[in-house]
C-alpha atoms as a PDB file:
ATOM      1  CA  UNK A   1     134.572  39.250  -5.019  1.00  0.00           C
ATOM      2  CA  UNK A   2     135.048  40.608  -1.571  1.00  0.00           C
ATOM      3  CA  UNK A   3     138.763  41.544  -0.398  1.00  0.00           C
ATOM      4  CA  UNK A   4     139.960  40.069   3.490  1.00  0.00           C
ATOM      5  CA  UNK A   5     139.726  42.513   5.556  1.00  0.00           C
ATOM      6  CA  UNK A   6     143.406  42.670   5.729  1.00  0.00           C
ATOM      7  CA  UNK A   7     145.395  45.158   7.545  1.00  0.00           C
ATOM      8  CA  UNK A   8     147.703  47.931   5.727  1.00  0.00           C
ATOM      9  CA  UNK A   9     151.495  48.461   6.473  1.00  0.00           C
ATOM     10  CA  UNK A  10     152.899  52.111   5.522  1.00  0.00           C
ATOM     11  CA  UNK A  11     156.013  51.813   3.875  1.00  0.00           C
ATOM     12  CA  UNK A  12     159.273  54.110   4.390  1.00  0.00           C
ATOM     13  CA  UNK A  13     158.518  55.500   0.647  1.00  0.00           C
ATOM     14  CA  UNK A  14     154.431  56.220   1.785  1.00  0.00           C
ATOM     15  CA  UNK A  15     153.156  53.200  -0.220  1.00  0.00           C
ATOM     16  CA  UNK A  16     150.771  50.999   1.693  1.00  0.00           C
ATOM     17  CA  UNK A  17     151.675  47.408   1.242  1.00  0.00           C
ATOM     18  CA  UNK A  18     148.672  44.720   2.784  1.00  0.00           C
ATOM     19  CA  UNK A  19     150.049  42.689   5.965  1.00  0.00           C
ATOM     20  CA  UNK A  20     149.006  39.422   4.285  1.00  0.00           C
ATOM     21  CA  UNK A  21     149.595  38.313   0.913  1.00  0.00           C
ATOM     22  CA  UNK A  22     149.572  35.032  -1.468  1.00  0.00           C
ATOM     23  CA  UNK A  23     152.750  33.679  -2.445  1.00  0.00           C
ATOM     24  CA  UNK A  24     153.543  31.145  -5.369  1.00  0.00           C
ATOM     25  CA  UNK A  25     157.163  29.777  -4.792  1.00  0.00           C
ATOM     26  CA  UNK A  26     157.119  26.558  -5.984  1.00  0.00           C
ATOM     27  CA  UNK A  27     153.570  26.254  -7.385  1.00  0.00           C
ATOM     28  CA  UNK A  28     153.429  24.810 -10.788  1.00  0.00           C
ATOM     29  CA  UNK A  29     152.805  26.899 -13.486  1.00  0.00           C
ATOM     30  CA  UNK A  30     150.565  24.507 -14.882  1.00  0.00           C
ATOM     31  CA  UNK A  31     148.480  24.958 -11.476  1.00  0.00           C
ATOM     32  CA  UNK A  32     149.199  28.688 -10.892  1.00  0.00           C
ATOM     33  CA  UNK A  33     146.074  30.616 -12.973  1.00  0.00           C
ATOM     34  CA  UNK A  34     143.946  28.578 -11.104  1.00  0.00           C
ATOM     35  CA  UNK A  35     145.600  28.509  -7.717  1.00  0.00           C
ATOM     36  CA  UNK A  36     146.211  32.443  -8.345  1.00  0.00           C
ATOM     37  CA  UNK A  37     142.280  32.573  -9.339  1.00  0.00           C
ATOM     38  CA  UNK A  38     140.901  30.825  -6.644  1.00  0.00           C
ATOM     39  CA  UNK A  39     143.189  33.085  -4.096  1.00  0.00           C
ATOM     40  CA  UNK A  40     141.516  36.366  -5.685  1.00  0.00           C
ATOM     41  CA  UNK A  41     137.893  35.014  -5.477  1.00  0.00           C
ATOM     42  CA  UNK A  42     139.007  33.919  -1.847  1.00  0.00           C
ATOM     43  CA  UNK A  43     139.699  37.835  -1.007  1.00  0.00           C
ATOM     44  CA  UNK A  44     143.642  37.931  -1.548  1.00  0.00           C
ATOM     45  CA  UNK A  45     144.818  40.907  -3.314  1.00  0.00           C
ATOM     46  CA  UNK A  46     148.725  41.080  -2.431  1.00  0.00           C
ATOM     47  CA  UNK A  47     150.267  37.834  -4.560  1.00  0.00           C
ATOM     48  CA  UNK A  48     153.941  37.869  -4.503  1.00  0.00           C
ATOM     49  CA  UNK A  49     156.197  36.394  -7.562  1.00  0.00           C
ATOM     50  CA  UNK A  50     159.628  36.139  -9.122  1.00  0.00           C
ATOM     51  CA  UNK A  51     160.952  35.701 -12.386  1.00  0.00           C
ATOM     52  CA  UNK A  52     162.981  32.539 -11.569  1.00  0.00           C
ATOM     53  CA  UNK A  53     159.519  31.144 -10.388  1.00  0.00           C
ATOM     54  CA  UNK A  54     158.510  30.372 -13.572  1.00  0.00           C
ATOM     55  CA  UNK A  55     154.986  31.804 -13.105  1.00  0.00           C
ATOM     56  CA  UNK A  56     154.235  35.102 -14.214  1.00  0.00           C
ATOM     57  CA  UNK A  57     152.496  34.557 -17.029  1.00  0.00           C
ATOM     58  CA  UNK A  58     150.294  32.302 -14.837  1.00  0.00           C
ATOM     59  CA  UNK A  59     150.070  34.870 -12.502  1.00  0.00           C
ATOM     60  CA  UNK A  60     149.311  37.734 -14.672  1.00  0.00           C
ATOM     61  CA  UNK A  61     146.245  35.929 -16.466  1.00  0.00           C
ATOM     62  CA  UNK A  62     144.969  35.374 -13.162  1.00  0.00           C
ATOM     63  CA  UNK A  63     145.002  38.958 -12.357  1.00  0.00           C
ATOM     64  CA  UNK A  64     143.703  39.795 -16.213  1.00  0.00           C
ATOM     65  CA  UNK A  65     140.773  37.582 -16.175  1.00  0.00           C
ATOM     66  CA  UNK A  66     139.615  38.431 -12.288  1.00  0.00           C
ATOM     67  CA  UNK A  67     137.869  41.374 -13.010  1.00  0.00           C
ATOM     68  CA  UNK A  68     139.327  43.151 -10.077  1.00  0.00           C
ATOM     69  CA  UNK A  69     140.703  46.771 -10.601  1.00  0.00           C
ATOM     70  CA  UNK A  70     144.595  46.795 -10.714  1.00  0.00           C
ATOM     71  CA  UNK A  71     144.700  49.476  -8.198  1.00  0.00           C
ATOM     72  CA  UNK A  72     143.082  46.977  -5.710  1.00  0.00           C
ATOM     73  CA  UNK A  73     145.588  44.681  -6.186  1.00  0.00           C
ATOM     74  CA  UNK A  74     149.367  44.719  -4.626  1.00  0.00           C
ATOM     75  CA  UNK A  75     151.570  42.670  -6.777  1.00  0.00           C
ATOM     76  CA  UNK A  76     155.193  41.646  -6.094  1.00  0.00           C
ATOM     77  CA  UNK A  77     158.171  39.990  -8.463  1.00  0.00           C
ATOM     78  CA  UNK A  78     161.507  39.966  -7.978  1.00  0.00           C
ATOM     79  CA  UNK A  79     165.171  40.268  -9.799  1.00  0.00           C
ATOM     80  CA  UNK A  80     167.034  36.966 -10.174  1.00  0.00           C
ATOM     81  CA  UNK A  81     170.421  36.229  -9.920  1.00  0.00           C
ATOM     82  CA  UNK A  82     172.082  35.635 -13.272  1.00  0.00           C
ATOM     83  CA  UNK A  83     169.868  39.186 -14.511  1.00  0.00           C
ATOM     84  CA  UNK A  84     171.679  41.393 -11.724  1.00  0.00           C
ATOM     85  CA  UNK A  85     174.069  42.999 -14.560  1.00  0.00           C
ATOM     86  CA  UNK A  86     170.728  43.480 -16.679  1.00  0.00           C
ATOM     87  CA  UNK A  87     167.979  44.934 -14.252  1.00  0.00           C
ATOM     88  CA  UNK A  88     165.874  47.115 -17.163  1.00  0.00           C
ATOM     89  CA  UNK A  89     165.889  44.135 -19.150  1.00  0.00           C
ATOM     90  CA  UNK A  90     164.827  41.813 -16.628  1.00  0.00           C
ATOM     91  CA  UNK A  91     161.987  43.887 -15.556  1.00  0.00           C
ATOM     92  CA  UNK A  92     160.903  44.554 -18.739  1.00  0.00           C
ATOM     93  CA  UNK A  93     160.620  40.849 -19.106  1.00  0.00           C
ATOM     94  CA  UNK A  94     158.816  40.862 -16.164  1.00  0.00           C
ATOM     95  CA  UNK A  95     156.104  43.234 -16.887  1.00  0.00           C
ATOM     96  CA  UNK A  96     155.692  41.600 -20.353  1.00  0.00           C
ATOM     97  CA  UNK A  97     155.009  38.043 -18.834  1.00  0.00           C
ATOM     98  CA  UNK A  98     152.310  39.432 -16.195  1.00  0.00           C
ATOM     99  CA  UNK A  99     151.022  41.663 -18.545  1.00  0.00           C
ATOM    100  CA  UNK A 100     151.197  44.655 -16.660  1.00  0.00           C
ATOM    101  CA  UNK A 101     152.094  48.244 -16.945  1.00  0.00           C
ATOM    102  CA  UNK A 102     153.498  48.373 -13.512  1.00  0.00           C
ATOM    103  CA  UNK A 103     153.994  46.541 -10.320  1.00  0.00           C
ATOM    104  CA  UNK A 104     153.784  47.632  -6.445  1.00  0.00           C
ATOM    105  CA  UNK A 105     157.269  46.095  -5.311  1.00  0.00           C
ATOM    106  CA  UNK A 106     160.394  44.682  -7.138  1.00  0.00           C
ATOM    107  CA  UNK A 107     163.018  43.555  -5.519  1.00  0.00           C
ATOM    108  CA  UNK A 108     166.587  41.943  -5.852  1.00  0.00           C
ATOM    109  CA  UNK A 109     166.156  38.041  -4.917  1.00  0.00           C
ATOM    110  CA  UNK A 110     169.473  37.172  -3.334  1.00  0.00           C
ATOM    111  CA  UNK A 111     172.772  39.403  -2.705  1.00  0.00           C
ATOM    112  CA  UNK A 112     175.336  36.979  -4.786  1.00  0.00           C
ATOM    113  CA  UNK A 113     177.719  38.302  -2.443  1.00  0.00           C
ATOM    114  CA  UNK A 114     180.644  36.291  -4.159  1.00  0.00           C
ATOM    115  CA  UNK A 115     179.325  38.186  -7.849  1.00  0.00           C
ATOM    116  CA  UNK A 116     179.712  41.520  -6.689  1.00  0.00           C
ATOM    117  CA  UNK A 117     176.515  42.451  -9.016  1.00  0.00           C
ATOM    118  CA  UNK A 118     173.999  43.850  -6.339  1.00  0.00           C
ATOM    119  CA  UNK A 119     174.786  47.053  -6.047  1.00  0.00           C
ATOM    120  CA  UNK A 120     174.857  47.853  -9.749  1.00  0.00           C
ATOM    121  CA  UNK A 121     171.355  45.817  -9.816  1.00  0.00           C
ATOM    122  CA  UNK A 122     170.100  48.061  -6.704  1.00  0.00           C
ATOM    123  CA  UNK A 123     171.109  51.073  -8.584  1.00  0.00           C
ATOM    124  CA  UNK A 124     169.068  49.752 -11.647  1.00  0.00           C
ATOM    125  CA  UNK A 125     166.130  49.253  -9.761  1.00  0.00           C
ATOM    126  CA  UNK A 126     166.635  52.605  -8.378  1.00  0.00           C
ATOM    127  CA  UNK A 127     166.420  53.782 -12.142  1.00  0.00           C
ATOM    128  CA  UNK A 128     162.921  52.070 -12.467  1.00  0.00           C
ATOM    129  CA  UNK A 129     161.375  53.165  -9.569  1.00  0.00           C
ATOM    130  CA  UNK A 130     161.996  56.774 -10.502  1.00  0.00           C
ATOM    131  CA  UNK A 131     160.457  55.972 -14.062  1.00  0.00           C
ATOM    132  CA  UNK A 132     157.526  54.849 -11.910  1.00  0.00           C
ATOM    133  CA  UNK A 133     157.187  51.728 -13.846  1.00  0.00           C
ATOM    134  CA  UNK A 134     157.096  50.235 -10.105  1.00  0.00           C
ATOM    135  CA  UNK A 135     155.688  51.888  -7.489  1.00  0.00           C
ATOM    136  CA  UNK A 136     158.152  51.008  -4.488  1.00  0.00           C
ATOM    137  CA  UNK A 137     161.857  48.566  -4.482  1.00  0.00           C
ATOM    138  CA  UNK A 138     163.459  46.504  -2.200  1.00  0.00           C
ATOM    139  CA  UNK A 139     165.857  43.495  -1.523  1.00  0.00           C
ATOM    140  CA  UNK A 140     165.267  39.651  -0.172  1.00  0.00           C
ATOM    141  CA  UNK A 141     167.939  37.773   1.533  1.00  0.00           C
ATOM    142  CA  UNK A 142     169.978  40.900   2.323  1.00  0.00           C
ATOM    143  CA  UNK A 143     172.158  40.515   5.237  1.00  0.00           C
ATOM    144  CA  UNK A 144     172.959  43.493   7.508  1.00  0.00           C
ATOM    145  CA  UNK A 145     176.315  44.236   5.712  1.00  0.00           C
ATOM    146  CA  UNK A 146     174.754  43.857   2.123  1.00  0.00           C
ATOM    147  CA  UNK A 147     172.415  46.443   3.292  1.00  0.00           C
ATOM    148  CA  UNK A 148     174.988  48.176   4.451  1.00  0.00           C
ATOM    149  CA  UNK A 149     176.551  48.105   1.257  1.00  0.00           C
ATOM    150  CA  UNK A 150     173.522  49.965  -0.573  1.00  0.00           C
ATOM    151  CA  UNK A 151     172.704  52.329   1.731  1.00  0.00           C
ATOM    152  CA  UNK A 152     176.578  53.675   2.226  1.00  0.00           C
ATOM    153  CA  UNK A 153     176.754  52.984  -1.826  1.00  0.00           C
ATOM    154  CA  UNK A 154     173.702  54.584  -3.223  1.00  0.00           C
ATOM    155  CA  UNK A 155     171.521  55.835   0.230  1.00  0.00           C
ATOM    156  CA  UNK A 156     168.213  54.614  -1.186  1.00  0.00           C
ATOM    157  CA  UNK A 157     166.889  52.622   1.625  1.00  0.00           C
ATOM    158  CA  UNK A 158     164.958  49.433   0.588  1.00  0.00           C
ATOM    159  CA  UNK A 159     161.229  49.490   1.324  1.00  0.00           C
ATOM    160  CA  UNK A 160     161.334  45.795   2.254  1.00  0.00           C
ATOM    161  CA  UNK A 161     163.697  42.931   3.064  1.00  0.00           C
ATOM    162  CA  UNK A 162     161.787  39.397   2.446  1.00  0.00           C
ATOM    163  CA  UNK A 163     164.146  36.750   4.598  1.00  0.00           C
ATOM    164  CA  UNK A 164     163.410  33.352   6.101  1.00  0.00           C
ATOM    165  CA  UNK A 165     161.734  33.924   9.206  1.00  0.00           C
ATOM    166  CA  UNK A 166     159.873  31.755  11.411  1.00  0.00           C
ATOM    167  CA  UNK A 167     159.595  31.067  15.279  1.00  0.00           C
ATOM    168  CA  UNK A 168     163.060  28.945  15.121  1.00  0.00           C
ATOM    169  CA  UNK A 169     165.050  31.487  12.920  1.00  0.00           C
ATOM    170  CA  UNK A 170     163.821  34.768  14.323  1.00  0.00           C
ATOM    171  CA  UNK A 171     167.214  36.800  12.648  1.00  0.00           C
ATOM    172  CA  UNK A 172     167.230  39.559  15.839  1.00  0.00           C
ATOM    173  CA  UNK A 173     169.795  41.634  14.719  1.00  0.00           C
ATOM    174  CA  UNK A 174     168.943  41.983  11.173  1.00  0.00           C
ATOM    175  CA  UNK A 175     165.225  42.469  12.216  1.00  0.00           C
ATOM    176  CA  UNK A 176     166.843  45.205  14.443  1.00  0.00           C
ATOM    177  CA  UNK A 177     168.939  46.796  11.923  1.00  0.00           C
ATOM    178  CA  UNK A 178     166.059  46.858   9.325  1.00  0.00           C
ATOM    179  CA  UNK A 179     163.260  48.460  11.959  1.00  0.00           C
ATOM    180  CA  UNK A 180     166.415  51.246  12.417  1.00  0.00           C
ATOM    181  CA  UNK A 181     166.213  52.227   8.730  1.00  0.00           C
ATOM    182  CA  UNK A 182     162.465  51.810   8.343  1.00  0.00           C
ATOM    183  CA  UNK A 183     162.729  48.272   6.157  1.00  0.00           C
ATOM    184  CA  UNK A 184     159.677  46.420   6.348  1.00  0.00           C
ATOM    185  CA  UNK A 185     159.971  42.630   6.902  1.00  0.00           C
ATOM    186  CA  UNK A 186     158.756  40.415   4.330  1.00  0.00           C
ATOM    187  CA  UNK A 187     158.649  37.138   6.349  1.00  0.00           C
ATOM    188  CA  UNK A 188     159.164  34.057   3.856  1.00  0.00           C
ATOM    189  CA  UNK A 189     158.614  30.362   5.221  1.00  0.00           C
ATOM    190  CA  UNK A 190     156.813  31.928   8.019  1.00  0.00           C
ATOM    191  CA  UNK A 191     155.853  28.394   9.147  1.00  0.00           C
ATOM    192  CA  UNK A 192     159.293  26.882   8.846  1.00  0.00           C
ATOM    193  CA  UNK A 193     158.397  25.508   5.357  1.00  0.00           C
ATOM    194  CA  UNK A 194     157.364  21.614   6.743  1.00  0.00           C
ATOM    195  CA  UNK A 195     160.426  20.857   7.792  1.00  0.00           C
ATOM    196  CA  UNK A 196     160.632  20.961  11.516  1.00  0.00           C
ATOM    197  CA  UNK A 197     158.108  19.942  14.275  1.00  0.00           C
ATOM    198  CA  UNK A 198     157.138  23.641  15.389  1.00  0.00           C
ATOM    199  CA  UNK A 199     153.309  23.201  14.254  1.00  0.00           C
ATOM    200  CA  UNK A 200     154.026  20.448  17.489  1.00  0.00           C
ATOM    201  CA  UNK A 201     155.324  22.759  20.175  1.00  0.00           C
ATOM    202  CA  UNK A 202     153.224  23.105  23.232  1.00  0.00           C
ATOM    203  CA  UNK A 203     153.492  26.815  23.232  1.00  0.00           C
ATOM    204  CA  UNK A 204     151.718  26.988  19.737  1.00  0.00           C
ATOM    205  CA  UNK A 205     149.338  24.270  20.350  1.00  0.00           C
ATOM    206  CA  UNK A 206     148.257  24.963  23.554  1.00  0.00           C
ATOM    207  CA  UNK A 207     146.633  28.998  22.539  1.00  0.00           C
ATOM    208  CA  UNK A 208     145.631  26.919  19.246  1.00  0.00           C
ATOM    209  CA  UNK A 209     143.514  24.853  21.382  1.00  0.00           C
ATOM    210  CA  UNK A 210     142.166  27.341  23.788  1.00  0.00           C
ATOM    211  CA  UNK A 211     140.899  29.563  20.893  1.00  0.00           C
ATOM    212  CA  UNK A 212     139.702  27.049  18.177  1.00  0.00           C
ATOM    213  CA  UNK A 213     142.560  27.659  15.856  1.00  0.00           C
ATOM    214  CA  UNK A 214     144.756  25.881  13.778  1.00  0.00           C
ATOM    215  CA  UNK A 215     148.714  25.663  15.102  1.00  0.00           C
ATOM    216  CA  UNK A 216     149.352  27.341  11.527  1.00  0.00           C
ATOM    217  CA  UNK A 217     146.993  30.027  12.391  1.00  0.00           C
ATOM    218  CA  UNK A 218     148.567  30.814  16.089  1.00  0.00           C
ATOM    219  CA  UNK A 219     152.194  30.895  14.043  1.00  0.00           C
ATOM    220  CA  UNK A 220     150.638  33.859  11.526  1.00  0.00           C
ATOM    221  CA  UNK A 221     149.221  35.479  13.885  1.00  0.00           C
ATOM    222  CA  UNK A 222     152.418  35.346  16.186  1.00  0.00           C
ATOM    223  CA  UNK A 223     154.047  36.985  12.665  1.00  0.00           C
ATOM    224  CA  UNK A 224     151.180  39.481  12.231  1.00  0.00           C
ATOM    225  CA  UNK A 225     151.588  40.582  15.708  1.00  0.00           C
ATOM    226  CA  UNK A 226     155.343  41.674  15.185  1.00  0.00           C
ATOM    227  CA  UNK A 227     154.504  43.788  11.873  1.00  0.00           C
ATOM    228  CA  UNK A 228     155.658  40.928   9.926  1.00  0.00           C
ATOM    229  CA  UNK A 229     154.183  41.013   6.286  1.00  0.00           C
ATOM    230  CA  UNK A 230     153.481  37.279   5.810  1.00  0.00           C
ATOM    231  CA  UNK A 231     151.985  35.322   2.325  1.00  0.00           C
ATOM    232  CA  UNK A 232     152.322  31.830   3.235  1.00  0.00           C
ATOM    233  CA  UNK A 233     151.498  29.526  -0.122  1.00  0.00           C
ATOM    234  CA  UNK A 234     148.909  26.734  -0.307  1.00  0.00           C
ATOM    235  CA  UNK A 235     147.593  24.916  -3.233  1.00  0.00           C
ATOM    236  CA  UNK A 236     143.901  24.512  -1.742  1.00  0.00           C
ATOM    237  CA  UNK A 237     141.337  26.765  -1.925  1.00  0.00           C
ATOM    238  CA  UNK A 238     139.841  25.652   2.046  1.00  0.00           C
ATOM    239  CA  UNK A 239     143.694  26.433   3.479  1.00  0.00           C
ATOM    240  CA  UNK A 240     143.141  29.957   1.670  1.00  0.00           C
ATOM    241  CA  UNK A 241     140.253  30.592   3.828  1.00  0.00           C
ATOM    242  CA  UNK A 242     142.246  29.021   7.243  1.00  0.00           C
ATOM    243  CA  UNK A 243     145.345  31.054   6.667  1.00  0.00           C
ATOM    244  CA  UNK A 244     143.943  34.279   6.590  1.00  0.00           C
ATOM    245  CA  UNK A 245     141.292  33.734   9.527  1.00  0.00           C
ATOM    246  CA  UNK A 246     143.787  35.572  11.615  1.00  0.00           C
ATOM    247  CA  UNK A 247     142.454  38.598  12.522  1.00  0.00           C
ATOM    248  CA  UNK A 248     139.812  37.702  14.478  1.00  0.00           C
ATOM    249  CA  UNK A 249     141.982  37.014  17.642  1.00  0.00           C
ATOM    250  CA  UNK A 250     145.158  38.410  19.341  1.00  0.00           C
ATOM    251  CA  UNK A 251     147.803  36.573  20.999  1.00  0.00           C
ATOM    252  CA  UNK A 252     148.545  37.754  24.687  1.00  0.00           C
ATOM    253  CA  UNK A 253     151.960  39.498  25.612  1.00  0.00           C
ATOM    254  CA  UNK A 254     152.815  36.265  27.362  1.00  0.00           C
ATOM    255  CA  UNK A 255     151.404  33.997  24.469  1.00  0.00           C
ATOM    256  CA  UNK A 256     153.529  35.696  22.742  1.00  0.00           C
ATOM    257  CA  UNK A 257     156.975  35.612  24.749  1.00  0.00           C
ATOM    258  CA  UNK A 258     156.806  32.082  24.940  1.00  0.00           C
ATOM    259  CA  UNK A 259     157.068  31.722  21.125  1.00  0.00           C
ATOM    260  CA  UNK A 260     159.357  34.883  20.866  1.00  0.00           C
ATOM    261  CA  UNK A 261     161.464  31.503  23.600  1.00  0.00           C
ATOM    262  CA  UNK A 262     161.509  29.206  20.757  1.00  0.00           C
ATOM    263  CA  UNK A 263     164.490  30.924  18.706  1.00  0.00           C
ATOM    264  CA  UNK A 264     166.858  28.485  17.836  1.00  0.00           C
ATOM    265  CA  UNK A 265     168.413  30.152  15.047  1.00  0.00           C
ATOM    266  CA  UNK A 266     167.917  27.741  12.610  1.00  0.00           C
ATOM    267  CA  UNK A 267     167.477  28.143   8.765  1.00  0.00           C
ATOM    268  CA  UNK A 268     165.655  25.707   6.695  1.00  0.00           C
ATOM    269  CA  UNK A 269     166.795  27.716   3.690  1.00  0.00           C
ATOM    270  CA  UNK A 270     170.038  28.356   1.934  1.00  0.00           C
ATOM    271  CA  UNK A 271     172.545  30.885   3.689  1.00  0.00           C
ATOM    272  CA  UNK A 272     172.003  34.040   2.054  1.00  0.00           C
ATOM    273  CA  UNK A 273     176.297  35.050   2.724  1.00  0.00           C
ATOM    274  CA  UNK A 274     177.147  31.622   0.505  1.00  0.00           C
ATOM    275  CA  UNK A 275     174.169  30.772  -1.568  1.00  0.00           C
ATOM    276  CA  UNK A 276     175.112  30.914  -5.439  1.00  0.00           C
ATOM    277  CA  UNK A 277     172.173  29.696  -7.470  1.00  0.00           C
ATOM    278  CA  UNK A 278     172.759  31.498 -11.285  1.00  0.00           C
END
């Protein structure tokens, strides 16, 4: 099996991290070995989990019965909410369920603002990371004054921030803040998640059309272009193959400030200051 040829990003700890990835939010378990297995033997090698997913052990006999070395592979799971007071535990459960020895990025899902348990989680994960039972941690969701909060707290910056972020929720000033400090963005939703008509917009269809590319396709690449690290999920092995035939083109600096114009600061996804899921 062949990898994409898919570009590196360096994070602020050294790490390399690949640009484009395979997530599995809300892909049955049932499904996910096979989804997982076809996404390998399509050339993926960064998948990205999480515990409250449901699909780790799907995900981690995918990776056991590819064949593929682990050190080819860049895998991702993250810290949920009602574990934040139990980080070492809820790793540990983590690694058991993929069957691995270590993973390449764990991160704290959401900040729980109104639970006051991040920072104690953030300073757990900053205990496993040093026991080099993952190789690099981070944070999704994080606001600019929860990141605050850890870097003031503890001064460990976070290798990555996964948020919503699409054409219509571009989140400037947190963007902003995290390029500052080095934070990679982990752009989640990066196609607005179905639920608004920007696949429709002339300024993505009409450099879709001109190149022979799919509006999905002109959206990645529009993410790719900014540094974003993007791993939009698809159950079919054929969208596989579309998504990441993005890096055979580039957008042009006008192409791409007429997308950069479609900001309307809208979220399709809960607000990460009020969202409370335990």
């Amino acid at each position: 099996m062949t990898a994409l040829p898919i570009p590196n990003i360096r994070l602020n700890d050294g790490n390399l991290i690949p640009q484009f990835g395979f997530g599995v939010f809300l892909v049955d378990p049932a499904e996910t070995e096979r989804i997982v297995s076809e996404a390998l033997e399509t050339g993926y090698r960064h998948i990205d989990t999480a515990s409250v997913y449901g699909n780790e052990e799907a995900v981690g006999r995918a990776i056991a019965s590819s064949g593929i070395p682990r050190e080819e592979l860049f895998i991702t799971t993250k810290l949920w909410n009602t574990d934040q007071e139990d980080p070492h535990g809820a790793f540990d459960a983590s690694l058991e369920r993929l069957g691995l020895e270590q993973v390449d990025l764990y991160l704290v899902h959401w900040p729980v603002p109104m639970h006051g348990t991040a920072l104690g989680a953030w300073r757990g994960l900053v205990e496993i990371v040093g026991s080099g039972r993952t190789r690099s941690i981070g944070v999704s969701n994080f606001e600019v004054e929860h990141l605050e909060q850890l870097l003031g707290e503890t001064g460990v910056v976070p290798a990555v921030n996964q948020i919503e972020l699409h054409p219509l929720h571009q989140r400037r000033e947190l963007v902003e803040f995290c390029r500052e400090h080095e934070i990679a963005i982990e752009a989640w939703g990066p196609l607005s998640q179905g639920k608004s008509d920007l696949l429709e917009r002339e300024e993505i269809t009409v450099p879709a059309r001109l190149r022979g590319k799919t509006p999905a396709q002109i959206v990645l690449r529009w993410h790719i272009q900014h540094g974003n690290i993007v791993f939009p999920k698809t159950t079919r092995r054929a969208r596989m193959v579309e998504n990441a035939a993005i890096f055979d083109f580039a957008l042009s600096d006008a192409e791409m400030a007429l997308i950069d114009g479609l900001d309307e600061q809208q979220n399709f996804g809960p607000d990460p200051r009020t969202f409370d899921a335990r």
